[in-house]
C-alpha atoms as a PDB file:
ATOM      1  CA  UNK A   1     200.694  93.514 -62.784  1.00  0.00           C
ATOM      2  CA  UNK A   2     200.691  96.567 -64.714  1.00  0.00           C
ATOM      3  CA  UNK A   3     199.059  97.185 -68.306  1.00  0.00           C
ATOM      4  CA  UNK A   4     199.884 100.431 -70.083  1.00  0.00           C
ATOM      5  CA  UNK A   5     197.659 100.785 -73.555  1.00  0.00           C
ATOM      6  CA  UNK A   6     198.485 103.114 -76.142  1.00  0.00           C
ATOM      7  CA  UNK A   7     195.890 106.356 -75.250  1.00  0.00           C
ATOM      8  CA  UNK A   8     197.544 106.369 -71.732  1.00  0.00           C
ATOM      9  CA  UNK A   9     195.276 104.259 -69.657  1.00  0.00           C
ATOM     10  CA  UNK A  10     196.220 101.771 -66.952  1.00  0.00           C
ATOM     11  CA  UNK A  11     194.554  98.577 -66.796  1.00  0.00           C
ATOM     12  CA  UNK A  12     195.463  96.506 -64.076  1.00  0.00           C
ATOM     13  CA  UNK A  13     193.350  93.127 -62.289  1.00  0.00           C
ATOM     14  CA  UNK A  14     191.697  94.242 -59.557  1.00  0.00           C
ATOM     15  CA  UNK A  15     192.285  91.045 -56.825  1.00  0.00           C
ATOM     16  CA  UNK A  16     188.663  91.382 -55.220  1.00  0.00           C
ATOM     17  CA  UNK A  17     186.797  90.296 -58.625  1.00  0.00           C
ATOM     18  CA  UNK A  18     187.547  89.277 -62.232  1.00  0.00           C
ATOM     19  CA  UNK A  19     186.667  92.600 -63.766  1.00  0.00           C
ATOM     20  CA  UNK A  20     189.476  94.287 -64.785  1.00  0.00           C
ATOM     21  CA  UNK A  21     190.165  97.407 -62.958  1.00  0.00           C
ATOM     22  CA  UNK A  22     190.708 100.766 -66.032  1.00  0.00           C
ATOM     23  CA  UNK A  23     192.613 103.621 -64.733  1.00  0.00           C
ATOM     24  CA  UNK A  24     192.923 107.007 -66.339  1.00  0.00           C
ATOM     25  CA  UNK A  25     194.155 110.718 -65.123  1.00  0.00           C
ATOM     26  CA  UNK A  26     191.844 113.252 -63.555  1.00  0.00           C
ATOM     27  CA  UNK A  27     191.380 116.100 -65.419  1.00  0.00           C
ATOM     28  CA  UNK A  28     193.260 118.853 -63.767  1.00  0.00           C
ATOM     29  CA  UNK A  29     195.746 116.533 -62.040  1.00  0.00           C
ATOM     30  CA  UNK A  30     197.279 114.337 -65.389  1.00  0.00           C
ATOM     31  CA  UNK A  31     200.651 112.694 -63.966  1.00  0.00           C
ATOM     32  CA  UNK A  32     199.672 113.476 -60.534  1.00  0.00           C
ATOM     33  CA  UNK A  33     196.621 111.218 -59.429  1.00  0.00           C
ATOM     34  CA  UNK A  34     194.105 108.933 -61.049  1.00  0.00           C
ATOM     35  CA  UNK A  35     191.166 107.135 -61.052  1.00  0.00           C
ATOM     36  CA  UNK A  36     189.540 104.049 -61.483  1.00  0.00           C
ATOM     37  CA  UNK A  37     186.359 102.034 -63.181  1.00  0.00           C
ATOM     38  CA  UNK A  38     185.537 100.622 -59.657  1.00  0.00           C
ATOM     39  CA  UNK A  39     185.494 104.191 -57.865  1.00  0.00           C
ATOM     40  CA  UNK A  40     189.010 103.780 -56.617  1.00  0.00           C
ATOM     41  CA  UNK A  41     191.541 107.159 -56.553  1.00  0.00           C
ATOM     42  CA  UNK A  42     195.415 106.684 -56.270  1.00  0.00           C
ATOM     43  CA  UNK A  43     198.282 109.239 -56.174  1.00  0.00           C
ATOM     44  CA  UNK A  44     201.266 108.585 -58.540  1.00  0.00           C
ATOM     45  CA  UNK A  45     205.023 108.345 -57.962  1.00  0.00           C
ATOM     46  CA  UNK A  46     206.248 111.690 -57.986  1.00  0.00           C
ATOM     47  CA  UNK A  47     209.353 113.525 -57.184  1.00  0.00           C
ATOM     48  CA  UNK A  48     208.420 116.034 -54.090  1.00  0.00           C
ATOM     49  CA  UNK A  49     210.744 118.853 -52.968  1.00  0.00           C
ATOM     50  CA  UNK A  50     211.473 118.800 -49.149  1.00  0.00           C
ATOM     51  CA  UNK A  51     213.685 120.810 -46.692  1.00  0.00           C
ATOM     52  CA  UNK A  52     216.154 118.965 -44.533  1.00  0.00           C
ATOM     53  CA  UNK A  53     215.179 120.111 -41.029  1.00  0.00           C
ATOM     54  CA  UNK A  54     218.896 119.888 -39.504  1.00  0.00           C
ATOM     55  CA  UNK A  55     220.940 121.219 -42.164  1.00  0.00           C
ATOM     56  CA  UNK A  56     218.235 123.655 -44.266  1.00  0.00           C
ATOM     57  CA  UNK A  57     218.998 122.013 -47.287  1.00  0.00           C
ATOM     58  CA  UNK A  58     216.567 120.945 -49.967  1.00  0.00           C
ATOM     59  CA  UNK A  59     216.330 117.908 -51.920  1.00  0.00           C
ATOM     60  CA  UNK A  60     213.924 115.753 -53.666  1.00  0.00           C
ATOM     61  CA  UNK A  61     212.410 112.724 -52.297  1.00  0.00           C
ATOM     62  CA  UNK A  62     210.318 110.078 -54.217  1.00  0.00           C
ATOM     63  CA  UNK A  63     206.516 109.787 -53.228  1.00  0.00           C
ATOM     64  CA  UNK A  64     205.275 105.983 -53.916  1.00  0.00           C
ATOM     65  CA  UNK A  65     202.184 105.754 -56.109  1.00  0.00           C
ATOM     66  CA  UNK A  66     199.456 104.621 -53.205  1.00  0.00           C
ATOM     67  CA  UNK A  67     195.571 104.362 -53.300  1.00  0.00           C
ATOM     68  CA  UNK A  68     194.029 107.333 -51.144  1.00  0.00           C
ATOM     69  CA  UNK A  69     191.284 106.495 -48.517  1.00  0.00           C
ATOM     70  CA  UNK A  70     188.140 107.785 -48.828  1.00  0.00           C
ATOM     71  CA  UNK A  71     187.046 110.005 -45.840  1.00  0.00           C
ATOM     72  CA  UNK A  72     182.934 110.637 -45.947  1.00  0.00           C
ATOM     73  CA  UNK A  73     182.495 114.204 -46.328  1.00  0.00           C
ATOM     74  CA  UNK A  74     178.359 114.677 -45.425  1.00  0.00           C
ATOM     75  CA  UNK A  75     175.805 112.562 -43.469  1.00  0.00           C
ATOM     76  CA  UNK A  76     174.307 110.931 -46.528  1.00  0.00           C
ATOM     77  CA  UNK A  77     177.530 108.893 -46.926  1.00  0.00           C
ATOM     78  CA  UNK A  78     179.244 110.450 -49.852  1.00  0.00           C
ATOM     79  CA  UNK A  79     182.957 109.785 -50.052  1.00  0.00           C
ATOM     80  CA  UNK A  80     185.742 112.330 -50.253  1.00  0.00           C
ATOM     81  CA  UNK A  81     189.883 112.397 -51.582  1.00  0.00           C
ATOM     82  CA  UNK A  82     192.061 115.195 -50.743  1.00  0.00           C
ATOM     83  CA  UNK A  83     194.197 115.741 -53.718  1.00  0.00           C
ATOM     84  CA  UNK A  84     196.836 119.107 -52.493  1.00  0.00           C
ATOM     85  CA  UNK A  85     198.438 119.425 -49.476  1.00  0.00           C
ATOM     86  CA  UNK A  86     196.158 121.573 -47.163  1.00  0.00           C
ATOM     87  CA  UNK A  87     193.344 121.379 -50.144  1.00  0.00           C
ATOM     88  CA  UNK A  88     189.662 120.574 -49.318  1.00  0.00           C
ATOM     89  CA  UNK A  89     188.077 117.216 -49.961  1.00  0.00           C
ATOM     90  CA  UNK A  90     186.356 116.488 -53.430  1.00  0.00           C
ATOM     91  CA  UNK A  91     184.018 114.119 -53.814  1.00  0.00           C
ATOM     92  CA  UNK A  92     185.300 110.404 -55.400  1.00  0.00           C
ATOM     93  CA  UNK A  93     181.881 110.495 -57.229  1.00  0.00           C
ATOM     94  CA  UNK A  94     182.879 113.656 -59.168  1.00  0.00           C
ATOM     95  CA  UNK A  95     186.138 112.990 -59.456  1.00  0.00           C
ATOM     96  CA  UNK A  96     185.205 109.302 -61.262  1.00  0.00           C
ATOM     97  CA  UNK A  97     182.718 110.626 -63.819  1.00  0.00           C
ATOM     98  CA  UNK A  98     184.401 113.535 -64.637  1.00  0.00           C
ATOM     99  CA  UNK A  99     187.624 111.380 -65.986  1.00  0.00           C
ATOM    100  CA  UNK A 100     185.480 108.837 -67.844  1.00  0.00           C
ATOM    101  CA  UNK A 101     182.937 110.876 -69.113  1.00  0.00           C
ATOM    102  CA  UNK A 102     184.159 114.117 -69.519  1.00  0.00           C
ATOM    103  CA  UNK A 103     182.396 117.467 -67.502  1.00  0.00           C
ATOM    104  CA  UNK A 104     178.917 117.752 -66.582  1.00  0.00           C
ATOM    105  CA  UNK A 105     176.367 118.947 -68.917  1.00  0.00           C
ATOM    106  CA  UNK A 106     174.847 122.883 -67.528  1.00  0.00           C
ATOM    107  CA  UNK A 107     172.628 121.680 -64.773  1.00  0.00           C
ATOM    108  CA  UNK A 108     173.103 118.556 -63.967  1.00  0.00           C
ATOM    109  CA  UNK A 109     174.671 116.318 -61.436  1.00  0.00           C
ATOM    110  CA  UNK A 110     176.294 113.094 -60.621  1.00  0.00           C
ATOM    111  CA  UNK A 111     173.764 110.237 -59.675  1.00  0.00           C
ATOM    112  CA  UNK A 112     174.665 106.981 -58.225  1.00  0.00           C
ATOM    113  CA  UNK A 113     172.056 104.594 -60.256  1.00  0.00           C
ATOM    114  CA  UNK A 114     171.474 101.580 -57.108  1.00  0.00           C
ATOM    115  CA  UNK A 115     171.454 104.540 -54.346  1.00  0.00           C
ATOM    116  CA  UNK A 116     174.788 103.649 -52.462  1.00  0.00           C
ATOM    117  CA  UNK A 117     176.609 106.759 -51.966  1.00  0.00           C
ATOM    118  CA  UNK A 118     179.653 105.099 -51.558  1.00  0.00           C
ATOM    119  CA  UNK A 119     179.464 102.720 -54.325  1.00  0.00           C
ATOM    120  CA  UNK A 120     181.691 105.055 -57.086  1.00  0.00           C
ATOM    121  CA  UNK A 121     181.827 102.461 -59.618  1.00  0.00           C
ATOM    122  CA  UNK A 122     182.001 104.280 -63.223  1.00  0.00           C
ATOM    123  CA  UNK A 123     178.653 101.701 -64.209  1.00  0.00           C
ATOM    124  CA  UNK A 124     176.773 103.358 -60.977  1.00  0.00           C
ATOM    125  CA  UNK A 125     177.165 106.285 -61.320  1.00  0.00           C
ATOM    126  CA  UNK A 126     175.206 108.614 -64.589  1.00  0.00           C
ATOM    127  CA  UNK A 127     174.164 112.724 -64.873  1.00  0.00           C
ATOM    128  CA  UNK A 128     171.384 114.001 -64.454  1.00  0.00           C
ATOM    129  CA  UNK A 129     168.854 116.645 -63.102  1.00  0.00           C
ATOM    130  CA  UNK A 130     168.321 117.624 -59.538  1.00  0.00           C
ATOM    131  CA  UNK A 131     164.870 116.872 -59.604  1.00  0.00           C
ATOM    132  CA  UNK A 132     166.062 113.004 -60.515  1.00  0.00           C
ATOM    133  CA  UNK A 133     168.547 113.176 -58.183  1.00  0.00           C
ATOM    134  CA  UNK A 134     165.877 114.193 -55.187  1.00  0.00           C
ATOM    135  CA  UNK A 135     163.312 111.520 -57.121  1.00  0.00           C
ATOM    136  CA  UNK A 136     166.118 108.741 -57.102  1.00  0.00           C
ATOM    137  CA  UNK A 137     166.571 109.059 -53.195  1.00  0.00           C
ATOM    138  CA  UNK A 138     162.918 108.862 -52.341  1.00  0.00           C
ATOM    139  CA  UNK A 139     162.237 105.733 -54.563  1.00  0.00           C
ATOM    140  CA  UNK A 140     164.915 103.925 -53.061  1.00  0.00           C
ATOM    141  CA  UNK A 141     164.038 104.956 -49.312  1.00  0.00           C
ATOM    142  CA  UNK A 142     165.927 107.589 -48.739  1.00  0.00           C
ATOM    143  CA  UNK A 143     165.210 110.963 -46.858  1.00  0.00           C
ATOM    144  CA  UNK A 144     166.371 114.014 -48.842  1.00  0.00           C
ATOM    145  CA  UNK A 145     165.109 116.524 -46.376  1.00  0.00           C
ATOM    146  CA  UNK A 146     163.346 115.958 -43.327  1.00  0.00           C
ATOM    147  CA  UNK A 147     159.608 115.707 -44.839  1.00  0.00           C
ATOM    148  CA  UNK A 148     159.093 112.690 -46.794  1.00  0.00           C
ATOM    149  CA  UNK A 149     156.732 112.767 -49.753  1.00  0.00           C
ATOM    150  CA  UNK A 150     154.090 111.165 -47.645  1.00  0.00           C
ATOM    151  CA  UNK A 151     154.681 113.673 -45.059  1.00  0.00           C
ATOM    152  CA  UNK A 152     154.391 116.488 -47.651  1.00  0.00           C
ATOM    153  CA  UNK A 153     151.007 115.270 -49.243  1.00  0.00           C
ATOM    154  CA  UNK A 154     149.697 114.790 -45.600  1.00  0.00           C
ATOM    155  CA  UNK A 155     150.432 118.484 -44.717  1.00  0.00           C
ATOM    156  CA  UNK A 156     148.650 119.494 -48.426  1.00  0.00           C
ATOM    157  CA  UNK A 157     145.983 117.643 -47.489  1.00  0.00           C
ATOM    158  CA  UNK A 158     145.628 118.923 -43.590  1.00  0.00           C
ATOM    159  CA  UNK A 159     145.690 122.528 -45.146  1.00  0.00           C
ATOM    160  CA  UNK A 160     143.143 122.197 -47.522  1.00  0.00           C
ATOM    161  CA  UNK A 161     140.779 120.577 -44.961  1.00  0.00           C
ATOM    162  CA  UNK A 162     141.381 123.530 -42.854  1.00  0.00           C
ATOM    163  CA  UNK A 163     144.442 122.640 -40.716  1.00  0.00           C
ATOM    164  CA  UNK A 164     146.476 125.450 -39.358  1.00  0.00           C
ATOM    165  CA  UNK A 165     150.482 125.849 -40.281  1.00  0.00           C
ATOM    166  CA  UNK A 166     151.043 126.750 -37.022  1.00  0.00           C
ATOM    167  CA  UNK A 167     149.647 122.988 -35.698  1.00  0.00           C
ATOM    168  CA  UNK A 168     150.898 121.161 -38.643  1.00  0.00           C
ATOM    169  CA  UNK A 169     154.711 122.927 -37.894  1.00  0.00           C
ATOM    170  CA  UNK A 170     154.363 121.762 -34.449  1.00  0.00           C
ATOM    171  CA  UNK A 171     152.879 117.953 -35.127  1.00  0.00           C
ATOM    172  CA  UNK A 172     155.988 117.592 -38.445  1.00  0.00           C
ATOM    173  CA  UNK A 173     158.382 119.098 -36.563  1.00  0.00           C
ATOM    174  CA  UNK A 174     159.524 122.057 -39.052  1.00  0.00           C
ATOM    175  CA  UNK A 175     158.844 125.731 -38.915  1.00  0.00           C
ATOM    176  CA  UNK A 176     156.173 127.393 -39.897  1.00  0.00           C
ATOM    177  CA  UNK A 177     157.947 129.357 -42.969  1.00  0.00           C
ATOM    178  CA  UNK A 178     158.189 125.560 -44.154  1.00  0.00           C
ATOM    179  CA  UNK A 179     154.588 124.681 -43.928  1.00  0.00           C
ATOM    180  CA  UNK A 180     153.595 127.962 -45.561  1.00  0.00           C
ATOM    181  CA  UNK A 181     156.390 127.378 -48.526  1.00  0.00           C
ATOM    182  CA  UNK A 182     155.007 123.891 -49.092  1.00  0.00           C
ATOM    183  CA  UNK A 183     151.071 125.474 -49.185  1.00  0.00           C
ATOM    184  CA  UNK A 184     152.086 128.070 -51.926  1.00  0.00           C
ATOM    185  CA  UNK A 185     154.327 125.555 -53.732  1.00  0.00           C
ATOM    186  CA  UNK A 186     157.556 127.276 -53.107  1.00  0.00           C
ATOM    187  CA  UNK A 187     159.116 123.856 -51.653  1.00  0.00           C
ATOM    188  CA  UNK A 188     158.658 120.113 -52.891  1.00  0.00           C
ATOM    189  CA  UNK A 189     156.517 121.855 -55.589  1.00  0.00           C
ATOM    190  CA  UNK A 190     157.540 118.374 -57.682  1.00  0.00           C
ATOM    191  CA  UNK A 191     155.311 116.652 -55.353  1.00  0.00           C
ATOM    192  CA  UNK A 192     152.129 116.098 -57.335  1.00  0.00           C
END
């Protein structure tokens, strides 16, 4: 069961919980895909032209409307939709803020609020800086790179009691470019 309001937008009952499931086009893609409150991305009906391989002939076919499947797209478990044939994956994050709030502000990104990459629900997901974005995933429990903020104030602290780079890069396991960087505050310089 279908809902069509008067601005456009599809409402329909989502069947895994009572909230109502709000569905509205993607900017850059209106009549050809949408997406969802809850993080979900379909493709709409469409009339597709295609080639009849044993006579040469073209004619149009009819593409059902069908939810895409996510693929994940990077090791921290983001989630991914290819929307053109042949077209590289975009991320169902983006894709979910940018048609219910409208286009990032100049530097800032998509953040999912409870830390679940894959959880694209329009509720969990907010902008904001990188610097909250690399906060957020360390005060959930998260790794953003491979030093951890303990990690980081341990090497400060080995270097200003007279620790070499050359020790600490072997005992962290990073280069030594990376143990200078973080000595002359070129890396994790947010790290008081």
């Amino acid at each position: 069961m279908r809902l069509l309001t008067a601005k456009g937008v599809c409402v329909t009952p989502f069947a895994a919980s009572e909230e109502s499931e709000i569905w509205k086009d993607i900017p850059g893609y209106e009549g050809r895909y949408q997406a969802s409150s809850l993080g979900r991305v379909k493709s709409l009906e469409r009339k597709v032209r295609s080639v009849n391989h044993y006579t040469g002939r073209e004619f149009l076919r009819t593409v059902p409307e069908r939810i895409l499947r996510p693929g994940q797209y990077s090791k921290s478990g983001h989630l991914s939709v290819v929307l053109e044939h042949g077209g590289n994956g975009q991320p169902v994050h983006q894709l979910v803020i940018k048609t219910f709030k409208g286009n990032p502000p100049v530097e800032m990104e998509v953040l999912h609020i409870n830390g679940d990459p894959t959880d694209n629900r329009i509720e969990n997901l907010r902008y904001g800086t990188r610097t909250e974005n690399i906060l957020d995933v360390y005060r959930q429990g998260g790794r953003w790179r491979k030093l951890s903020i303990e990690d980081v104030e341990s090497i400060r602290f080995s270097l200003y009691c007279g620790m070499r780079g050359v020790d600490l890069a072997n005992e962290f396991g990073v280069s030594q470019t990376t143990i200078s960087n973080i000595k002359y505050g070129r890396i994790y310089w947010w790290i008081k």
